[in-house]
C-alpha atoms as a PDB file:
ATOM      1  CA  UNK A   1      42.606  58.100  22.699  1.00  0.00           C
ATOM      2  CA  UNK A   2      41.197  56.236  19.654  1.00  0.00           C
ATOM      3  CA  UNK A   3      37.814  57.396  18.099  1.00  0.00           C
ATOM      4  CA  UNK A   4      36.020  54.066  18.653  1.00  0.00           C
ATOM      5  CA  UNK A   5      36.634  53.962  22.780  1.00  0.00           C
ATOM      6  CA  UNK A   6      34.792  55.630  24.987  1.00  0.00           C
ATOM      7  CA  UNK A   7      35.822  56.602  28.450  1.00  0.00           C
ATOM      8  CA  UNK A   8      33.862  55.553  30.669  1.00  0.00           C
ATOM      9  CA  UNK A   9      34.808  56.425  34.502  1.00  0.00           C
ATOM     10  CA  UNK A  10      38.328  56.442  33.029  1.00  0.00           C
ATOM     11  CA  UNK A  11      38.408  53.088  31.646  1.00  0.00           C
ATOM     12  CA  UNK A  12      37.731  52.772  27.794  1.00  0.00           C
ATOM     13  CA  UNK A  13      35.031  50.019  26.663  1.00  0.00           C
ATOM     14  CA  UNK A  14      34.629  47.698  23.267  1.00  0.00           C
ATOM     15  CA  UNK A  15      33.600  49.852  20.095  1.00  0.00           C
ATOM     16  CA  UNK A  16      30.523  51.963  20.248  1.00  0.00           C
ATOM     17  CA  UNK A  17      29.894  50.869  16.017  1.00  0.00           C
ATOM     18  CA  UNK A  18      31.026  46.919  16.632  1.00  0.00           C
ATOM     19  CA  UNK A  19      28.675  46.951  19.500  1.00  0.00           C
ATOM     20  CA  UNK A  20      25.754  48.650  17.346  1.00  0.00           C
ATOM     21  CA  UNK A  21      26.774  46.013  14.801  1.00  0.00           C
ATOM     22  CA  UNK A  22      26.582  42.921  16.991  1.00  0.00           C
ATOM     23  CA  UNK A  23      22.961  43.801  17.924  1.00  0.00           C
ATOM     24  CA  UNK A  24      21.899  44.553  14.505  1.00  0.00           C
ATOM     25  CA  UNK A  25      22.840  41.076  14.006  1.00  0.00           C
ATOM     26  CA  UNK A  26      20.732  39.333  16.890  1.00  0.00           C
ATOM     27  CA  UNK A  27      18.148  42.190  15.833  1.00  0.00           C
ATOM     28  CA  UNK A  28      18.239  40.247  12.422  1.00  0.00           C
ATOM     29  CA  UNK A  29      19.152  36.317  13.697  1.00  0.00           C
ATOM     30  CA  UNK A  30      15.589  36.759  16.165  1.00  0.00           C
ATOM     31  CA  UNK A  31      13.288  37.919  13.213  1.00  0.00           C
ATOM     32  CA  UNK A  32      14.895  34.720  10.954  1.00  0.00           C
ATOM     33  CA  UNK A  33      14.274  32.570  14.061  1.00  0.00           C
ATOM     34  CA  UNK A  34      11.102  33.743  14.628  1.00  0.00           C
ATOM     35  CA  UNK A  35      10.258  33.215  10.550  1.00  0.00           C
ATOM     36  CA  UNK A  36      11.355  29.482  10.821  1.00  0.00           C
ATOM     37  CA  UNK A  37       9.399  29.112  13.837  1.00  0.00           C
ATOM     38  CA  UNK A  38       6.370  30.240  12.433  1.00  0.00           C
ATOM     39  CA  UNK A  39       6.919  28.008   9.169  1.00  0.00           C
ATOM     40  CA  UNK A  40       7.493  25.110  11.309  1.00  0.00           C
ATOM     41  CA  UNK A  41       4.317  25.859  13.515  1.00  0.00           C
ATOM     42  CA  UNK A  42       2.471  25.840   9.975  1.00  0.00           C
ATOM     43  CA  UNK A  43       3.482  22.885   8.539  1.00  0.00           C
ATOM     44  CA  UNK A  44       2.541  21.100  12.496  1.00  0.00           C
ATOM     45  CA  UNK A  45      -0.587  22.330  12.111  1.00  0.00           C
ATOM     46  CA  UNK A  46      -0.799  21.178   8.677  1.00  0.00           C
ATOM     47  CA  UNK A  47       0.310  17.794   9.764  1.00  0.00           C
ATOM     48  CA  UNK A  48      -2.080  17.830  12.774  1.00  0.00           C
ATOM     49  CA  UNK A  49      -5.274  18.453  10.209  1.00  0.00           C
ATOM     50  CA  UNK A  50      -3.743  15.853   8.323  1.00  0.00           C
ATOM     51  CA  UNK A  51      -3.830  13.062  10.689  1.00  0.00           C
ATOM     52  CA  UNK A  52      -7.067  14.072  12.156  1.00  0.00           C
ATOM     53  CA  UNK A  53      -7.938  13.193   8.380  1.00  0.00           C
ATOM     54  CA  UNK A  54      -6.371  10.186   8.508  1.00  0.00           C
ATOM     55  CA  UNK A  55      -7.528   9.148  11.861  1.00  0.00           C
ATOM     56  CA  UNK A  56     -11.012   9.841  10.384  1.00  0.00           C
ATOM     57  CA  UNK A  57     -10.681   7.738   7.316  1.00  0.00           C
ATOM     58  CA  UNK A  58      -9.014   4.593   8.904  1.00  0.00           C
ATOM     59  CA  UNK A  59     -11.761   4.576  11.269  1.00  0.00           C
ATOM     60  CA  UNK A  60     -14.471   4.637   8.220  1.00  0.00           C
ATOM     61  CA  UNK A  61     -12.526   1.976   6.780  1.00  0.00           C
ATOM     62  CA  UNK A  62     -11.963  -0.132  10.092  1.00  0.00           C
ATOM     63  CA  UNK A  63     -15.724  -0.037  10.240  1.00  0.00           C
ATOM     64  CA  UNK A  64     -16.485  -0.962   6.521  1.00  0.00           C
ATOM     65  CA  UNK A  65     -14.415  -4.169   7.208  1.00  0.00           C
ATOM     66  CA  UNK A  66     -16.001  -5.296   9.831  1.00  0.00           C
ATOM     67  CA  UNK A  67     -19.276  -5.131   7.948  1.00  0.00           C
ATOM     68  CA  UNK A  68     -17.636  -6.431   5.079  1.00  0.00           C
ATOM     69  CA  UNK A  69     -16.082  -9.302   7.324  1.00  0.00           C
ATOM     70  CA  UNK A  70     -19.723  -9.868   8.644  1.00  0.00           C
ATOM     71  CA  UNK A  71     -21.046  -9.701   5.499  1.00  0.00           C
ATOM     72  CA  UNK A  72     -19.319 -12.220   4.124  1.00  0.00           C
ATOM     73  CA  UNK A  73     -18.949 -15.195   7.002  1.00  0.00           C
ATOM     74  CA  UNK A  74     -23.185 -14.956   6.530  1.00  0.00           C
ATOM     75  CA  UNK A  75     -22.371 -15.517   2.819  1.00  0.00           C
ATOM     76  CA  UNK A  76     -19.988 -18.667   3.878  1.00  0.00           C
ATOM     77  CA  UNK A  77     -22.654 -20.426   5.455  1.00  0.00           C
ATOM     78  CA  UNK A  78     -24.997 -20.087   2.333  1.00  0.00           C
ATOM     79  CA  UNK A  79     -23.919 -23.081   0.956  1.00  0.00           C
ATOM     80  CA  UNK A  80     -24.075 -25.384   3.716  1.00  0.00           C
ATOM     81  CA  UNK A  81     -27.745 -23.989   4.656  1.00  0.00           C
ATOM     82  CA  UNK A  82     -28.469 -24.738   0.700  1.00  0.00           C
ATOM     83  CA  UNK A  83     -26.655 -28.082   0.812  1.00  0.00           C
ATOM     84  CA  UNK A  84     -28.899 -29.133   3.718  1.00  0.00           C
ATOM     85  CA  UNK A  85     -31.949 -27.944   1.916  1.00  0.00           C
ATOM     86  CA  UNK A  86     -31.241 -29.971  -1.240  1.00  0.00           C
ATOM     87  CA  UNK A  87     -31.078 -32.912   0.937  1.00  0.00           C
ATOM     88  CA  UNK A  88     -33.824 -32.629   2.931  1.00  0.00           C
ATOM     89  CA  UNK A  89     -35.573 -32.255  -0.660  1.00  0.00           C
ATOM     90  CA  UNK A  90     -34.187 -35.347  -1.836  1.00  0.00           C
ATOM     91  CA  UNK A  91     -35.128 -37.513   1.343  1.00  0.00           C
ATOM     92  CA  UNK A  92     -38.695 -36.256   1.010  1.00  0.00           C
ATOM     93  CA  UNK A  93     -38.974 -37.204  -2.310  1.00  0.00           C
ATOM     94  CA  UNK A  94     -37.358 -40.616  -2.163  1.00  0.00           C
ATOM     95  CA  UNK A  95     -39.741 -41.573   1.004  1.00  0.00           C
ATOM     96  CA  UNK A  96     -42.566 -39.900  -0.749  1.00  0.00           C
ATOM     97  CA  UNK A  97     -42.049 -41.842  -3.635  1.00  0.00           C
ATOM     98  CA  UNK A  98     -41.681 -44.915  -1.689  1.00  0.00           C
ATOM     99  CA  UNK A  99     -44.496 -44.579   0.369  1.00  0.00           C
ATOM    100  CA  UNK A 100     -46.538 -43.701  -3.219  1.00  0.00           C
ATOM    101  CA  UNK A 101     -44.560 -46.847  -4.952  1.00  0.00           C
ATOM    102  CA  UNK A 102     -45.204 -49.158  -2.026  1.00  0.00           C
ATOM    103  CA  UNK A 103     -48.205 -47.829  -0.234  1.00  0.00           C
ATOM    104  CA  UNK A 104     -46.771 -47.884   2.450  1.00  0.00           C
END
């Protein structure tokens, strides 16, 4: 009989030290898996604080357009409100004028 089988009810089975070895390696490949797993957990939580950032900024942004946006179509009309002002100016004076002038 050779020193690495071991009867067992008469038959002999795989190497007691291979055996030992083999699990010493899964023993080892689950703590390396269970390392990466916990890195890669990390960096999703990282990522998940990060967008939750993000989210949080484009939002404050979103909203500063839209005041910006309102902001400035109030600003467009300005002009036109100013235009009509002049004018109204200038009729008044012309008929005022007139009416003084003329006596009407």
């Amino acid at each position: 009989m050779h020193e690495n089988d071991c009867p067992i009810n008469g038959i002999s089975c795989v190497s007691i030290s291979r055996v030992e070895a083999l699990e010493r390696a899964l023993d080892e490949q689950k703590q390396r898996s269970s390392a990466a797993h916990e890195k890669i957990y990390d960096r999703l939580g990282q990522l998940e604080r990060g967008m939750a950032t993000v989210t949080t900024q484009y939002t404050n942004i979103t909203d500063r357009l839209s005041t910006i946006l309102a902001d400035l179509n109030s600003l467009k009309g300005l002009p036109g409100k100013r235009w009509e002002t002049v004018i109204t100016a200038v009729i008044t004076g012309v008929v005022g004028f007139l009416l003084a002038r003329f006596g009407f």
